[in-house]
PDB file of N, CA and C in Angstrom:
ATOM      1  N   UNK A   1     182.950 133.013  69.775  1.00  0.00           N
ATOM      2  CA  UNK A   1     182.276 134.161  70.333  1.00  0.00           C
ATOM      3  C   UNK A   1     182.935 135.421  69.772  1.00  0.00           C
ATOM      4  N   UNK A   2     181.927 136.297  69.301  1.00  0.00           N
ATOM      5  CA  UNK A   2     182.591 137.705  68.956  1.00  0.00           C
ATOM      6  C   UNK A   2     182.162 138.797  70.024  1.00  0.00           C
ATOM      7  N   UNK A   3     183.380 139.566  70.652  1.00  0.00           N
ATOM      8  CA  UNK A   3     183.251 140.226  71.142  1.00  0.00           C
ATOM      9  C   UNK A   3     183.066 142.008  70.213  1.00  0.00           C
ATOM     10  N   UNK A   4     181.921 143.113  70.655  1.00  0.00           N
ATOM     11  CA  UNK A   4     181.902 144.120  69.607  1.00  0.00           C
ATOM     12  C   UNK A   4     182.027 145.012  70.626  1.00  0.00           C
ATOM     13  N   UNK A   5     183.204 145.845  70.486  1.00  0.00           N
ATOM     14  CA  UNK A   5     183.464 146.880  71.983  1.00  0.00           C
ATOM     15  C   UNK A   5     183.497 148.024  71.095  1.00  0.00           C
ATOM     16  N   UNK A   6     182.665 149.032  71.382  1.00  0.00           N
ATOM     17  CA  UNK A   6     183.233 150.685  70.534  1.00  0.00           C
ATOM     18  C   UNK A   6     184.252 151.121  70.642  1.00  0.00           C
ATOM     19  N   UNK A   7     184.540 151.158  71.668  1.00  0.00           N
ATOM     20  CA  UNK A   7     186.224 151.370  71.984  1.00  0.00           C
ATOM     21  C   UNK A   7     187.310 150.923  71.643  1.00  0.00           C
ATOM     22  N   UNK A   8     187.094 149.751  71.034  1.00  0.00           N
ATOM     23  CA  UNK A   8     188.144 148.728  70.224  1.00  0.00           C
ATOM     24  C   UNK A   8     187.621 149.177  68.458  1.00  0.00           C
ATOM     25  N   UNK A   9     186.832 149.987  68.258  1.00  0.00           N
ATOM     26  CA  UNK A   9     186.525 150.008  66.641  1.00  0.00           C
ATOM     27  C   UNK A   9     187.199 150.893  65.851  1.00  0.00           C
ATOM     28  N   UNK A  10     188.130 150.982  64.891  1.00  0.00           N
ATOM     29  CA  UNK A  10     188.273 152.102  64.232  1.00  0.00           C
ATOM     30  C   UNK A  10     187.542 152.541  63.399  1.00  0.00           C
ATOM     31  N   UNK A  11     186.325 152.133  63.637  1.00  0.00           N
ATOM     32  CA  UNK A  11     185.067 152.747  62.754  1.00  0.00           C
ATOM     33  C   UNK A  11     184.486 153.648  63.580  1.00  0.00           C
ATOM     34  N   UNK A  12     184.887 153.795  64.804  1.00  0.00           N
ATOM     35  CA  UNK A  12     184.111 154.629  65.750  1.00  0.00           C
ATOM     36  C   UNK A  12     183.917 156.105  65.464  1.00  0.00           C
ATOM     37  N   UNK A  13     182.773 156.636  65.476  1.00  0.00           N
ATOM     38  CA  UNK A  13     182.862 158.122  65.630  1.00  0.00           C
ATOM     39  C   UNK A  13     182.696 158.556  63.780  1.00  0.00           C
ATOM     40  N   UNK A  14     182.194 157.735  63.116  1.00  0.00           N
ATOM     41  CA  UNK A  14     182.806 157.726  61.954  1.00  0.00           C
ATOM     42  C   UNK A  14     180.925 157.548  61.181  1.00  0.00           C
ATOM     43  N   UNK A  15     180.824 157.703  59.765  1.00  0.00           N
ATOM     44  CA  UNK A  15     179.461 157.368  59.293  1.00  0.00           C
ATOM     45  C   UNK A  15     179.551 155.784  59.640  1.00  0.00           C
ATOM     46  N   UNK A  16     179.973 155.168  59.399  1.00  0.00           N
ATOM     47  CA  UNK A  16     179.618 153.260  59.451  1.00  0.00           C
ATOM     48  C   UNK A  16     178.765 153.175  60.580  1.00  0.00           C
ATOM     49  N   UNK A  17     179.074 154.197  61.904  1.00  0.00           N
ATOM     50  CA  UNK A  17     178.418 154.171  63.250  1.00  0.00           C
ATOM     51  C   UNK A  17     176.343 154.137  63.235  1.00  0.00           C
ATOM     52  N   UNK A  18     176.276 155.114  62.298  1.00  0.00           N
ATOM     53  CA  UNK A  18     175.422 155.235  61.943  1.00  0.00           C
ATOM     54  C   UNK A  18     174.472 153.682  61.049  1.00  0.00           C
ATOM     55  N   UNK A  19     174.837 152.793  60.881  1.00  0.00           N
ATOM     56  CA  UNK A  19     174.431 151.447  59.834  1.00  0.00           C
ATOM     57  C   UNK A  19     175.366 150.693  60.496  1.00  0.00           C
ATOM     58  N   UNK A  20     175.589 150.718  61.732  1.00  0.00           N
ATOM     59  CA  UNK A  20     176.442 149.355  62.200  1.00  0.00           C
ATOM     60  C   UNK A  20     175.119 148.544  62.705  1.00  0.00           C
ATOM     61  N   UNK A  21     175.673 147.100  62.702  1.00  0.00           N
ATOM     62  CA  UNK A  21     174.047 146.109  63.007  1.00  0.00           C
ATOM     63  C   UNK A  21     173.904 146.233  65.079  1.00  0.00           C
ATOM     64  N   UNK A  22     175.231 146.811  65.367  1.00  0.00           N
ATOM     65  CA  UNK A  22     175.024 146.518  66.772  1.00  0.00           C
ATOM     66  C   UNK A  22     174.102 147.955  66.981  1.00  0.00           C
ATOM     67  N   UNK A  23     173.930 149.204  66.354  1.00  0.00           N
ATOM     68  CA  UNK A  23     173.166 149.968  66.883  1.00  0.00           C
ATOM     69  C   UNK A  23     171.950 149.350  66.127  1.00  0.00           C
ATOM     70  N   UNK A  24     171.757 149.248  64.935  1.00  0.00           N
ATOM     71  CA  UNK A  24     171.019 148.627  64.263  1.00  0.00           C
ATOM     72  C   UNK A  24     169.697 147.591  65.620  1.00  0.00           C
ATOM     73  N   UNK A  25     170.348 146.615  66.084  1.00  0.00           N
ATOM     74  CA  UNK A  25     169.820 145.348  66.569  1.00  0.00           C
ATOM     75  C   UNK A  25     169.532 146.242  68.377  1.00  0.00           C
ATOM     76  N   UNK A  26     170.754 147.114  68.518  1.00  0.00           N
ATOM     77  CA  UNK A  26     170.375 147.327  70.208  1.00  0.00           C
ATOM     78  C   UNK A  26     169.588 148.579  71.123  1.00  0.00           C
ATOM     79  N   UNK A  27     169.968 149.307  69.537  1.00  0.00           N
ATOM     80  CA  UNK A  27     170.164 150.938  70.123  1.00  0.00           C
ATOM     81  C   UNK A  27     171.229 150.931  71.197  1.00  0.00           C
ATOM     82  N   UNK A  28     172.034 150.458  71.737  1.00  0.00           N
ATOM     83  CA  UNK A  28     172.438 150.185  73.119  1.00  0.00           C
ATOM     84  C   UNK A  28     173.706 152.222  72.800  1.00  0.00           C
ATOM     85  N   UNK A  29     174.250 152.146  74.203  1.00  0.00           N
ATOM     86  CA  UNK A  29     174.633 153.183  74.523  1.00  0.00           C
ATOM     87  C   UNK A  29     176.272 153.172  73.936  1.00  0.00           C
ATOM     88  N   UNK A  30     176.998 154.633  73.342  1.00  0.00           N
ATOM     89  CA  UNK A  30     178.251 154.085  72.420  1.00  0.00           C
ATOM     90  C   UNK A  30     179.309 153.303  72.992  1.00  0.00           C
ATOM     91  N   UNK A  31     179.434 153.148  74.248  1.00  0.00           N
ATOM     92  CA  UNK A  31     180.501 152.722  74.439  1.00  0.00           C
ATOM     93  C   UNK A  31     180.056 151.687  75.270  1.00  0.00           C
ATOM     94  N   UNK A  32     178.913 150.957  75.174  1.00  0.00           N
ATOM     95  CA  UNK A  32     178.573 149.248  75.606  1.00  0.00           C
ATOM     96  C   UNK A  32     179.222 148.143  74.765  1.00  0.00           C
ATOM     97  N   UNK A  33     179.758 147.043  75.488  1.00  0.00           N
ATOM     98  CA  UNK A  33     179.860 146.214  74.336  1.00  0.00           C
ATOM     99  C   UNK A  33     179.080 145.192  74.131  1.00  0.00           C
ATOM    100  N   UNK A  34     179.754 144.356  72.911  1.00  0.00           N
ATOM    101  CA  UNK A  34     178.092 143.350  72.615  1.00  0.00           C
ATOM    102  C   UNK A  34     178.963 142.377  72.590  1.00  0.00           C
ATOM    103  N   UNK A  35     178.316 141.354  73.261  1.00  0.00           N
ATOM    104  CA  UNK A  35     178.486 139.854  72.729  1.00  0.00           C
ATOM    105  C   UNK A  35     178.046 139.198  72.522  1.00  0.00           C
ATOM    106  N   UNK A  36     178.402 137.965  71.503  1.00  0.00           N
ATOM    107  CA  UNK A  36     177.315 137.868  69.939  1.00  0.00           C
ATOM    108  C   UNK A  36     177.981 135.915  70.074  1.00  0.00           C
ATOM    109  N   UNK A  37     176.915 135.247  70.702  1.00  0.00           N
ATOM    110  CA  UNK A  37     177.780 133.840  71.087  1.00  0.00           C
ATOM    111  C   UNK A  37     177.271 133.425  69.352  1.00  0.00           C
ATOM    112  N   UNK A  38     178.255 132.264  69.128  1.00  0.00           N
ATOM    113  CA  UNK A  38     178.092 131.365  67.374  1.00  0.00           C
ATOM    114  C   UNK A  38     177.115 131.240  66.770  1.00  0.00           C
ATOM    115  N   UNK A  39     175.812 130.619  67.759  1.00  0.00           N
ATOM    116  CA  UNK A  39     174.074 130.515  67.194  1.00  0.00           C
ATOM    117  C   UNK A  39     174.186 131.931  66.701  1.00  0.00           C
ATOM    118  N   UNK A  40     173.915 133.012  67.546  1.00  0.00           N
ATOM    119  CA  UNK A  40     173.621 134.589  67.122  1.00  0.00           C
ATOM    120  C   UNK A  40     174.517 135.333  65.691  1.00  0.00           C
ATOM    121  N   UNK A  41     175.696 134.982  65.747  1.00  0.00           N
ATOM    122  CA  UNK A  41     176.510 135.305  64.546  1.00  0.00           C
ATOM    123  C   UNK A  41     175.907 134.709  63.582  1.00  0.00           C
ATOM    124  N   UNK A  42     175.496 133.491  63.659  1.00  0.00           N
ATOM    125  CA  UNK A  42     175.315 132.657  62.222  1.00  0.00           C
ATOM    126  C   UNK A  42     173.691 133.396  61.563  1.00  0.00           C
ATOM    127  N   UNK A  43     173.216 133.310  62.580  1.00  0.00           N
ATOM    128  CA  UNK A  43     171.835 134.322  62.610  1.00  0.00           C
ATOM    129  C   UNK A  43     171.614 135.329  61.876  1.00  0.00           C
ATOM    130  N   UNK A  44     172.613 136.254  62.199  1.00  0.00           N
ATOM    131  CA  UNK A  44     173.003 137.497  61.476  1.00  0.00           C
ATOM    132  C   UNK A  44     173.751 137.802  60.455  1.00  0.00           C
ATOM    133  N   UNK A  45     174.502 136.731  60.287  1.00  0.00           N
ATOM    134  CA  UNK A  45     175.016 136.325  58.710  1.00  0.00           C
ATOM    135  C   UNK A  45     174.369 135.981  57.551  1.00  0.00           C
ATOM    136  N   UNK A  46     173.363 135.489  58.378  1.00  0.00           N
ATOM    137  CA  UNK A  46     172.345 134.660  57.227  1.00  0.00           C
ATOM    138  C   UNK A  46     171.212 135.882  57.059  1.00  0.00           C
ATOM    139  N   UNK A  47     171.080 136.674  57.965  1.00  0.00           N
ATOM    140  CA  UNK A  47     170.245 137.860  57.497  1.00  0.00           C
ATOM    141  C   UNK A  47     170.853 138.992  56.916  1.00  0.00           C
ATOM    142  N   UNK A  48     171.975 138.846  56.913  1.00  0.00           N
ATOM    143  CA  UNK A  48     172.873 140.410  56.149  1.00  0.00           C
ATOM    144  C   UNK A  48     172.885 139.306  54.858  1.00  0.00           C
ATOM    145  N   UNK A  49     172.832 138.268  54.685  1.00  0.00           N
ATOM    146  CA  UNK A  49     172.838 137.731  53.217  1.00  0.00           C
ATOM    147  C   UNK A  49     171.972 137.782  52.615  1.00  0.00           C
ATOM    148  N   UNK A  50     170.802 137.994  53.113  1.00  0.00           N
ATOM    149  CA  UNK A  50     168.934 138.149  52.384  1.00  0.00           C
ATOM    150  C   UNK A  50     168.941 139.276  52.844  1.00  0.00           C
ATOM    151  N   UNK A  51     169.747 140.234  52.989  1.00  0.00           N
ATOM    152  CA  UNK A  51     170.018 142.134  52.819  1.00  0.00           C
ATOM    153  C   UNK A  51     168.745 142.723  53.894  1.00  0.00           C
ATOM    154  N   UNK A  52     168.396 141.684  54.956  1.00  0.00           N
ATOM    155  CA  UNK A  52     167.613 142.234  55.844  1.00  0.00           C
ATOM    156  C   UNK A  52     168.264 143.078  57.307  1.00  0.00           C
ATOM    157  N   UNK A  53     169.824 142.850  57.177  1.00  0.00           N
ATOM    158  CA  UNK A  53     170.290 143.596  58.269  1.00  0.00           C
ATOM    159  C   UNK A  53     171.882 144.525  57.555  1.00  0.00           C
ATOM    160  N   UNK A  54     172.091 145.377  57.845  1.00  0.00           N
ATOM    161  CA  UNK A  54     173.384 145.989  57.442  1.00  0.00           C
ATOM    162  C   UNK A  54     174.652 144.947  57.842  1.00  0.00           C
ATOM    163  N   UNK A  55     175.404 145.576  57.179  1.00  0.00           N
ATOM    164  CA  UNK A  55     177.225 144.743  57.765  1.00  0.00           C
ATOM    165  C   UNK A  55     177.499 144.516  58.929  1.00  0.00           C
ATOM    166  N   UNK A  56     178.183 144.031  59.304  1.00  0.00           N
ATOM    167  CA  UNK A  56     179.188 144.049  60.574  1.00  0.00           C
ATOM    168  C   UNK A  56     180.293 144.924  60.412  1.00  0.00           C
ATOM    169  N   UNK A  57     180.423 146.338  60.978  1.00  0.00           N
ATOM    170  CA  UNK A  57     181.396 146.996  60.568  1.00  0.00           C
ATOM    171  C   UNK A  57     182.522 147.161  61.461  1.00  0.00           C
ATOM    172  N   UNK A  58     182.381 146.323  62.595  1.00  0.00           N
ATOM    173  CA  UNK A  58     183.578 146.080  63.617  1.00  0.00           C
ATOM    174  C   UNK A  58     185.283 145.897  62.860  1.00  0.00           C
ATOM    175  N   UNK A  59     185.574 146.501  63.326  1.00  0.00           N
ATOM    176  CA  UNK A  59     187.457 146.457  63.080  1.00  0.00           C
ATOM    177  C   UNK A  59     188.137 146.537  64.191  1.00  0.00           C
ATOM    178  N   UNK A  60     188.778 145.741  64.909  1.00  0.00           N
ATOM    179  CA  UNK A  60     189.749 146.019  65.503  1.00  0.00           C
ATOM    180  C   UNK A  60     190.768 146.881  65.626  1.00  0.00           C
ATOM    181  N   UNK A  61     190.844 147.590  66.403  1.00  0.00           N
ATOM    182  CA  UNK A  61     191.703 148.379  66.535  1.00  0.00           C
ATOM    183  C   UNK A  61     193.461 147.152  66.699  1.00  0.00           C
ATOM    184  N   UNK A  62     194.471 147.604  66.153  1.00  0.00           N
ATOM    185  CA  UNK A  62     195.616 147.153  66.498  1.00  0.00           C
ATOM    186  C   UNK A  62     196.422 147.237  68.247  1.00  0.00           C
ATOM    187  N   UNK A  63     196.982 145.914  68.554  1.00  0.00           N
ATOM    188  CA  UNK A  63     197.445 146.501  69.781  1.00  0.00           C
ATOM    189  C   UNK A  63     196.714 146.373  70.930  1.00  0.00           C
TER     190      UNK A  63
END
């Protein structure tokens, strides 16, 4: 399971925000988080590989 928290991103606040797949897929609000169970990841892997969805630009913050 991947957890995608804005608050945990050091991409936050940043252009990537703009082409991340979680606003991309939710519109959802900035500081919701997403969780993305194994079926759904593999899903979205396989569509950022046939260039139908942007990256995953999640980073963990350290700590």
């Amino acid at each position: 399971m991947v957890t995608v928290e804005c608050d945990a991103c050091v991409m936050r606040r940043t252009e990537a925000c703009d082409d991340c797949v979680v606003t991309f897929l939710l519109g959802r609000e900035p500081d919701d988080a997403v969780v993305i169970d194994a079926d759904e990841a593999r899903a979205m892997r396989m569509l950022e590989e046939a260039g139908l969805l942007p990256s995953l630009r999640f980073q963990c913050r350290a700590g």
